[in-house]
C-alpha atoms as a PDB file:
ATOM      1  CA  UNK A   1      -6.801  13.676   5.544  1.00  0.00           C
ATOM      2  CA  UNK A   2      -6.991  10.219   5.138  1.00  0.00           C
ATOM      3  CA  UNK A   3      -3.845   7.614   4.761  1.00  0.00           C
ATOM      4  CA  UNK A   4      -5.453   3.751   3.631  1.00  0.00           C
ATOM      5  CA  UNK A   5      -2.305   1.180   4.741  1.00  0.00           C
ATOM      6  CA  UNK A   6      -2.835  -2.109   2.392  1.00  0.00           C
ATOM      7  CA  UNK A   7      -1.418  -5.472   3.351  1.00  0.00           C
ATOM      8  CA  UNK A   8      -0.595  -7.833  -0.078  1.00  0.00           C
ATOM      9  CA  UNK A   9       0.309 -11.253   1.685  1.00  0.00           C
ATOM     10  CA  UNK A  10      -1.938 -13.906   0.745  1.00  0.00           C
ATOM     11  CA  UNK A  11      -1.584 -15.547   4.314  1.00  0.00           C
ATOM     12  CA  UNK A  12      -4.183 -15.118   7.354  1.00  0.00           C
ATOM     13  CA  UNK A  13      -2.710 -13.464  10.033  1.00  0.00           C
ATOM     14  CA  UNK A  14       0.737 -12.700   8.126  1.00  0.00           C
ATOM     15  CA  UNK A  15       3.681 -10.584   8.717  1.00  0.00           C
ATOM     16  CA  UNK A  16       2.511  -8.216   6.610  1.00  0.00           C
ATOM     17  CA  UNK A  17      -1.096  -7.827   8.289  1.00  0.00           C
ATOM     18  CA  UNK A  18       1.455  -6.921  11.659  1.00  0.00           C
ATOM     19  CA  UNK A  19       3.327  -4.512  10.479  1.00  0.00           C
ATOM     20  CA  UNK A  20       0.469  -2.883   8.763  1.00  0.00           C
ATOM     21  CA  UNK A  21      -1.024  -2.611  12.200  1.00  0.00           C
ATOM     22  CA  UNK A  22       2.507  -1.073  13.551  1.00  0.00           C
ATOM     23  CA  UNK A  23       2.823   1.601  10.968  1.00  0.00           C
ATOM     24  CA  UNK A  24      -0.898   2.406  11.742  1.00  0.00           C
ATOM     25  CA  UNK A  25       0.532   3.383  14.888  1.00  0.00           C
ATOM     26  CA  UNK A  26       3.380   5.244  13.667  1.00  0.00           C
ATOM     27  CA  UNK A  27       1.019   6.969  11.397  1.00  0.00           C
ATOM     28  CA  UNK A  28      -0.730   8.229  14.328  1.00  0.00           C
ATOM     29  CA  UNK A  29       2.374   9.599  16.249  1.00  0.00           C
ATOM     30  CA  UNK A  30       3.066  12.062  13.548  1.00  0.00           C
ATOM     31  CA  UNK A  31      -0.252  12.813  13.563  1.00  0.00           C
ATOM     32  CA  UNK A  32      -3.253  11.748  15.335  1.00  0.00           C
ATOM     33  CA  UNK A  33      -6.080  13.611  13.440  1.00  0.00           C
ATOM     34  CA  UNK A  34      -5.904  11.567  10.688  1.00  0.00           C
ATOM     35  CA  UNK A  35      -7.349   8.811   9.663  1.00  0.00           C
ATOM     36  CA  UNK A  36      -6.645   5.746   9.005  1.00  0.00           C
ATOM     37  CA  UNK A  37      -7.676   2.368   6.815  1.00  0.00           C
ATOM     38  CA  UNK A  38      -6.395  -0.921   7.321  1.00  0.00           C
ATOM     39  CA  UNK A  39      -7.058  -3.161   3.965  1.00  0.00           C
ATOM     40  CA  UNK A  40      -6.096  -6.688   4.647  1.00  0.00           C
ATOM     41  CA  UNK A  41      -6.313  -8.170   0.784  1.00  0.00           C
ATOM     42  CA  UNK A  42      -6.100 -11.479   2.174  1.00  0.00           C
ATOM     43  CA  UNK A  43      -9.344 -11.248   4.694  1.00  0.00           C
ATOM     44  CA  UNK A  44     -11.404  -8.911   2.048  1.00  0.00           C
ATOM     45  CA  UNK A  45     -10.436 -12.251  -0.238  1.00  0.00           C
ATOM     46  CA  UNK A  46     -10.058  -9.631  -3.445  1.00  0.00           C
ATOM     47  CA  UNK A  47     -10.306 -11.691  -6.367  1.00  0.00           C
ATOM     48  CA  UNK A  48      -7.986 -12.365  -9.130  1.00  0.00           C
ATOM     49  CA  UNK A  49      -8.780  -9.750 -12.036  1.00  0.00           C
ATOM     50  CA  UNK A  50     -10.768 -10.489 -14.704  1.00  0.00           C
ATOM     51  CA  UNK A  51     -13.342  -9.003 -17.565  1.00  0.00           C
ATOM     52  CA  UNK A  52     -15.829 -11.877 -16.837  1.00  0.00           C
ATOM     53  CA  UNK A  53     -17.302 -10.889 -13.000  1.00  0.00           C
ATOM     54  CA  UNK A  54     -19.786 -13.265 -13.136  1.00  0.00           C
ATOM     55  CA  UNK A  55     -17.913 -15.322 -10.939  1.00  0.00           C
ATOM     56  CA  UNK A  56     -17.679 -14.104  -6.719  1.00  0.00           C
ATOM     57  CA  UNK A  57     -20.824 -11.293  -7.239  1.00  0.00           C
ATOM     58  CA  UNK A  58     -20.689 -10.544  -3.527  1.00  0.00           C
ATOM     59  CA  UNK A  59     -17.371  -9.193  -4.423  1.00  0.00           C
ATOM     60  CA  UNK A  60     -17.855  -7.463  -7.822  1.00  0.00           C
ATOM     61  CA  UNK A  61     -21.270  -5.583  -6.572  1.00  0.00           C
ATOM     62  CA  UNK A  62     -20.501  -4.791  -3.130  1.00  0.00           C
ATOM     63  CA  UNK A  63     -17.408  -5.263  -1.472  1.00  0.00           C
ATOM     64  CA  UNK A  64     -15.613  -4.054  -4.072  1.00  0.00           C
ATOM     65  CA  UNK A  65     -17.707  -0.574  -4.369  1.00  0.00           C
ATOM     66  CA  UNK A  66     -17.457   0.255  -0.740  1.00  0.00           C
ATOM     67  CA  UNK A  67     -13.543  -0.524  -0.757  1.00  0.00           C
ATOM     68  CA  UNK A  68     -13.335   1.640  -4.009  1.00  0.00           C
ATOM     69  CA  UNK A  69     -15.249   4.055  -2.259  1.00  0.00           C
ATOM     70  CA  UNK A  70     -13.005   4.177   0.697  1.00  0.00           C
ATOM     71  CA  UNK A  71      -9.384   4.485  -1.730  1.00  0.00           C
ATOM     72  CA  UNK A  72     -11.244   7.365  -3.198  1.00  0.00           C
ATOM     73  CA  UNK A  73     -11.513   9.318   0.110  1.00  0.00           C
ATOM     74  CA  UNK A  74      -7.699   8.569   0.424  1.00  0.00           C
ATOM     75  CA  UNK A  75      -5.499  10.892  -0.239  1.00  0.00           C
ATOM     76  CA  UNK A  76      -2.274   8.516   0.406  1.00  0.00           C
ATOM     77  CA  UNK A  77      -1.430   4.834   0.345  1.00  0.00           C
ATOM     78  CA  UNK A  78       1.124   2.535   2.250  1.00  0.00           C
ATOM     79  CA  UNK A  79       1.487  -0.735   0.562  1.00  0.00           C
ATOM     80  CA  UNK A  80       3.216  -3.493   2.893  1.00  0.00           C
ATOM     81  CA  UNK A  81       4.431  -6.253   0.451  1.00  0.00           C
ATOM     82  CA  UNK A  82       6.095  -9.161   1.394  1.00  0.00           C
ATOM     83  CA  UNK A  83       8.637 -10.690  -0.802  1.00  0.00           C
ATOM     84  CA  UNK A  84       7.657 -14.277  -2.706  1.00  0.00           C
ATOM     85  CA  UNK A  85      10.343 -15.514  -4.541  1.00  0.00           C
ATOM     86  CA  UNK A  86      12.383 -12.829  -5.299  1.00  0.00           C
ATOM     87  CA  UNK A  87       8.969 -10.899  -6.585  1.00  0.00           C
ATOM     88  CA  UNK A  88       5.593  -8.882  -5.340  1.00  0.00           C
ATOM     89  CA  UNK A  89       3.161 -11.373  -4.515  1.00  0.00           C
ATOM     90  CA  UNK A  90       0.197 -11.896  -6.734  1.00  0.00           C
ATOM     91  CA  UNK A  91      -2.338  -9.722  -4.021  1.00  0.00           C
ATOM     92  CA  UNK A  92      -0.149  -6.278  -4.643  1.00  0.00           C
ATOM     93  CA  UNK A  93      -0.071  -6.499  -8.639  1.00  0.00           C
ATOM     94  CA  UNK A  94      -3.666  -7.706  -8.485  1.00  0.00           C
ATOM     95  CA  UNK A  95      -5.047  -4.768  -6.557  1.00  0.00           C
ATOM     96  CA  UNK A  96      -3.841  -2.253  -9.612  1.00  0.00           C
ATOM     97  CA  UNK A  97      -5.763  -3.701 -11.804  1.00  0.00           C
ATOM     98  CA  UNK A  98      -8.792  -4.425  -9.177  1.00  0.00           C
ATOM     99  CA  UNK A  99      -8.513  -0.376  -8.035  1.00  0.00           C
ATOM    100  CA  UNK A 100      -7.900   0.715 -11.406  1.00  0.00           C
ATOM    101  CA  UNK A 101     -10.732   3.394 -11.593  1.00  0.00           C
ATOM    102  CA  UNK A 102      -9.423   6.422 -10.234  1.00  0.00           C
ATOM    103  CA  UNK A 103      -8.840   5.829  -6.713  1.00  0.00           C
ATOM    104  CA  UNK A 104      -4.997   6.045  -6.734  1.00  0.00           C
ATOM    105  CA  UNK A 105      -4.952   8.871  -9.339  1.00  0.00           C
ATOM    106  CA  UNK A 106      -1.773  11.039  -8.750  1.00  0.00           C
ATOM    107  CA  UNK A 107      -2.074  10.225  -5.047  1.00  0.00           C
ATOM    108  CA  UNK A 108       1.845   9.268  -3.224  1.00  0.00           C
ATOM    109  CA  UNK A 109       2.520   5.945  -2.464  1.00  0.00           C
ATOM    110  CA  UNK A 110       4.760   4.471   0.160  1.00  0.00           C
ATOM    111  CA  UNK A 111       5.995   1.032  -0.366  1.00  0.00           C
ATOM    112  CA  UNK A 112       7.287  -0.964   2.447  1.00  0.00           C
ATOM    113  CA  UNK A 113       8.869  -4.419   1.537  1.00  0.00           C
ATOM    114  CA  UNK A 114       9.105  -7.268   4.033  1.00  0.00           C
ATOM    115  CA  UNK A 115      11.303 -10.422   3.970  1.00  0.00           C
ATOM    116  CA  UNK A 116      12.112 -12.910   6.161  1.00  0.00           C
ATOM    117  CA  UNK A 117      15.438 -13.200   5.590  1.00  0.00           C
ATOM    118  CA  UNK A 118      17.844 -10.661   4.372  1.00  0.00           C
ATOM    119  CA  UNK A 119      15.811 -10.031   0.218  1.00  0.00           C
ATOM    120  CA  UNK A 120      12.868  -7.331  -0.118  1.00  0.00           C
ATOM    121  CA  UNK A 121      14.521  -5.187  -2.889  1.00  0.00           C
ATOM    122  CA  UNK A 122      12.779  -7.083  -5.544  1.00  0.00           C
ATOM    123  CA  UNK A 123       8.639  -5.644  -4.973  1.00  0.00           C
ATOM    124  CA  UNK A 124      10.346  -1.760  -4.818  1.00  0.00           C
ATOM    125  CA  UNK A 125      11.758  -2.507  -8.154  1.00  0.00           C
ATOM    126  CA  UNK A 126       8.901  -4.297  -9.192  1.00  0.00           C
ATOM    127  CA  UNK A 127       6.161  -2.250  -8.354  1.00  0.00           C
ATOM    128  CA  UNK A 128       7.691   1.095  -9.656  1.00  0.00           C
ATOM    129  CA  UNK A 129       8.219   0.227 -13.050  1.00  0.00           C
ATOM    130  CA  UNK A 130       5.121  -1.918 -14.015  1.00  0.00           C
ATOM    131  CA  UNK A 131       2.049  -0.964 -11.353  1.00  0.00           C
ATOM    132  CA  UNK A 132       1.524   3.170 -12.183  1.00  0.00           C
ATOM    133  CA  UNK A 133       1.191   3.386 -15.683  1.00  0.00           C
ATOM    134  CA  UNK A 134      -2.766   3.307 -15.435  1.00  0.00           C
ATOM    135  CA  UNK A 135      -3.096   3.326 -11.836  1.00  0.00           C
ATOM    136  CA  UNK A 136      -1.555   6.962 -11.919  1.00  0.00           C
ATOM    137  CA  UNK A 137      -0.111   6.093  -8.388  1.00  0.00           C
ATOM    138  CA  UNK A 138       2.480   8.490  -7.813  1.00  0.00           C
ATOM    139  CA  UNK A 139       5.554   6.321  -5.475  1.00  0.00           C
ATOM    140  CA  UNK A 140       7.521   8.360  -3.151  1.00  0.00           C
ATOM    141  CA  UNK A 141      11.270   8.615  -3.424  1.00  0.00           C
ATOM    142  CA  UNK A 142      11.776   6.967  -0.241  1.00  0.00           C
ATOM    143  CA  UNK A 143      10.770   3.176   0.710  1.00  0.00           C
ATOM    144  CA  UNK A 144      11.421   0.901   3.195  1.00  0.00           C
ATOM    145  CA  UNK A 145      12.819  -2.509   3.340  1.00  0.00           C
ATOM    146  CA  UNK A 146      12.053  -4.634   6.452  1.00  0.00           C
ATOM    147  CA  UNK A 147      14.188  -7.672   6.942  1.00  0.00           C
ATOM    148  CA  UNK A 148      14.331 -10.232   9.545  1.00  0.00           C
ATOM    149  CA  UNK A 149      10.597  -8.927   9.693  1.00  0.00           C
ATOM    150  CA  UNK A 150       9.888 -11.892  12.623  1.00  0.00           C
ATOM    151  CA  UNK A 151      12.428  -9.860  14.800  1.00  0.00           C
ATOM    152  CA  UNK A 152      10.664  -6.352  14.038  1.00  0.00           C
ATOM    153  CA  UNK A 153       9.123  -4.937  17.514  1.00  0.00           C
ATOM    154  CA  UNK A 154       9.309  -1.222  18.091  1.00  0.00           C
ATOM    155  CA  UNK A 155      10.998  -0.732  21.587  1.00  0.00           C
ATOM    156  CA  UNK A 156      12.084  -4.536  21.602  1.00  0.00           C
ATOM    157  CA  UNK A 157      13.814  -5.092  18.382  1.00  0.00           C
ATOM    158  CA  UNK A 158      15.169  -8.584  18.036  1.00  0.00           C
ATOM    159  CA  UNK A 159      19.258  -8.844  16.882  1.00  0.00           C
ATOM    160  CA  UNK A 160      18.872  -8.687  13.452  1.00  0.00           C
ATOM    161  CA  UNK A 161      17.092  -5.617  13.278  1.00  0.00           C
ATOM    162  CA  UNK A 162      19.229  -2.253  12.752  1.00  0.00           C
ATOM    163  CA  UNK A 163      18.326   0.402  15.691  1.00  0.00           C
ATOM    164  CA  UNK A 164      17.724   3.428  13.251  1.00  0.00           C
ATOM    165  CA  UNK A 165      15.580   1.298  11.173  1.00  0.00           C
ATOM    166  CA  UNK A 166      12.040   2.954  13.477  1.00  0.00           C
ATOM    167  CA  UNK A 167      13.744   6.582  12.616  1.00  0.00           C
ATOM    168  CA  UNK A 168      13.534   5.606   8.953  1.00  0.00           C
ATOM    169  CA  UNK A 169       9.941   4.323   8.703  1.00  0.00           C
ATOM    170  CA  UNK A 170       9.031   7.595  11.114  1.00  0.00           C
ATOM    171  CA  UNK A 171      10.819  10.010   8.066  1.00  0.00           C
ATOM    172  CA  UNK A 172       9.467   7.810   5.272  1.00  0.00           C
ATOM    173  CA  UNK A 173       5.377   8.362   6.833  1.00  0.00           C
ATOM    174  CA  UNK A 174       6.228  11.988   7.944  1.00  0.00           C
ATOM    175  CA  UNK A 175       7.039  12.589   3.754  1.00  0.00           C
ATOM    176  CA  UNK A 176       4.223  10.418   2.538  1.00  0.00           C
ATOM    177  CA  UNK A 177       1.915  12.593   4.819  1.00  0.00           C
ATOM    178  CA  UNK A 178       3.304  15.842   3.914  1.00  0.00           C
ATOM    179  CA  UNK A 179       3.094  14.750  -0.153  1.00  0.00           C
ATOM    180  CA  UNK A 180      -0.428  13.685   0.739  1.00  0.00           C
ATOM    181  CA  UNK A 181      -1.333  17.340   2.020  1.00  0.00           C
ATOM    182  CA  UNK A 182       0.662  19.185  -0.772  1.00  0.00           C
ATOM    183  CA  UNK A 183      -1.039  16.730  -3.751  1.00  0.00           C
ATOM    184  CA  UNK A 184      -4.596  17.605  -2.624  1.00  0.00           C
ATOM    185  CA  UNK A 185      -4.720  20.450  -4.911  1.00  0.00           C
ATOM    186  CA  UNK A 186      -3.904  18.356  -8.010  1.00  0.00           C
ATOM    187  CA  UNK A 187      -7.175  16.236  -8.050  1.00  0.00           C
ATOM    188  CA  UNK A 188      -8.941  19.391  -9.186  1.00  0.00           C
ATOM    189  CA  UNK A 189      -6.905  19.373 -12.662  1.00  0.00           C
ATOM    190  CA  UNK A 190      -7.590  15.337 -13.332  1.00  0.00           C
ATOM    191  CA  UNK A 191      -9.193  14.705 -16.366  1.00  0.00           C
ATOM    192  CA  UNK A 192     -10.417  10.929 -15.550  1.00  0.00           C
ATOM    193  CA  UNK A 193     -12.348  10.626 -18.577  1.00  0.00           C
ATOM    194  CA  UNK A 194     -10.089  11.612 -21.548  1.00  0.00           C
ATOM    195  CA  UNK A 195      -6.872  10.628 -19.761  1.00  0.00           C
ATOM    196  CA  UNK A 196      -7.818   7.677 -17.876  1.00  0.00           C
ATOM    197  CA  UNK A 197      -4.729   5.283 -18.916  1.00  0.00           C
ATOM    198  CA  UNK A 198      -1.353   5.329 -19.048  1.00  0.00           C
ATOM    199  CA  UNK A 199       0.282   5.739 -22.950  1.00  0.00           C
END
């Protein structure tokens, strides 16, 4: 199996890029056979949507095949999303409508919110009620909120950060990895072509 972790902050080396790397390894601990793919939106430098891809063609008729390519052989996603003004940023909404052929398609999502301070609620809420309808993602029950996300180090956790907080993020990837291996059989049922949106 095959877990991809994507990173929304629009910042070079951010936060978010960190913590993607962390929960790579915590991916690994449950269970090391699989595999894993690190998408940093900010280094790919995914474009914003639109019908006209005349513009960035390096983008439109390569990059964004192979990374299609890649979500496809996924069968779950972790989305690390930092909080921007009491919202998603731009990158996360932007990538459902990017990756909006398929790849996702009735596949479990985990989303783990970051803040620097004491918000994150807001891209949970956010994300589950306006980024599935034609993306077809299907978002776990559980999420995670990471706050204080400057003081998050596994085994050297700074003040701020509660202690059963690496516990949680261990049971929230264990699920997402077990609703991963008990989805597979679904994709055989998708009808992509007559049920492609959302109503």
């Amino acid at each position: 199996m095959k877990i991809s972790i994507i990173s929304t902050s629009h910042q070079k080396e951010s936060q978010s890029k960190r913590i993607s790397l962390i929960l790579k390894n915590f991916v690994k601990e449950i269970d090391n056979k699989l595999k894993i793919l690190n998408v940093d939106a900010y280094e790919l430098n995914i474009p914003l949507w639109t019908s006209n891809k005349k513009n960035n063609l390096k983008f439109w008729e390569k990059d964004s095949k192979y990374i299609s390519e890649e979500l496809n052989a996924s069968d779950g996603f972790i989305f690390v999303v930092p909080e921007y003004g009491g919202m998603a940023t731009p990158n996360a909404k932007n990538f459902f409508l990017i990756f909006n052929n398929g790849e996702l398609f009735h596949k479990p999502g985990l989303i783990v919110s970051i803040s620097s301070g004491n918000g994150g609620a807001y891209p949970i809420s956010e994300l589950r009620s306006s980024s599935y309808k034609n993306s077809h993602i299907l978002w776990i029950p559980e999420n995670v909120i990471i706050r204080n996300v400057k003081q998050f180090s596994p085994g050297n956790h700074g003040e701020l950060i509660p202690d059963w907080l690496d516990d949680r993020i261990k049971y929230s990837c264990n699920l997402l990895i077990k609703y991963a291996e008990y989805l597979k059989p679904i994709q055989k049922i998708i009808n992509k072509k007559d049920f492609g949106n959302g109503m």
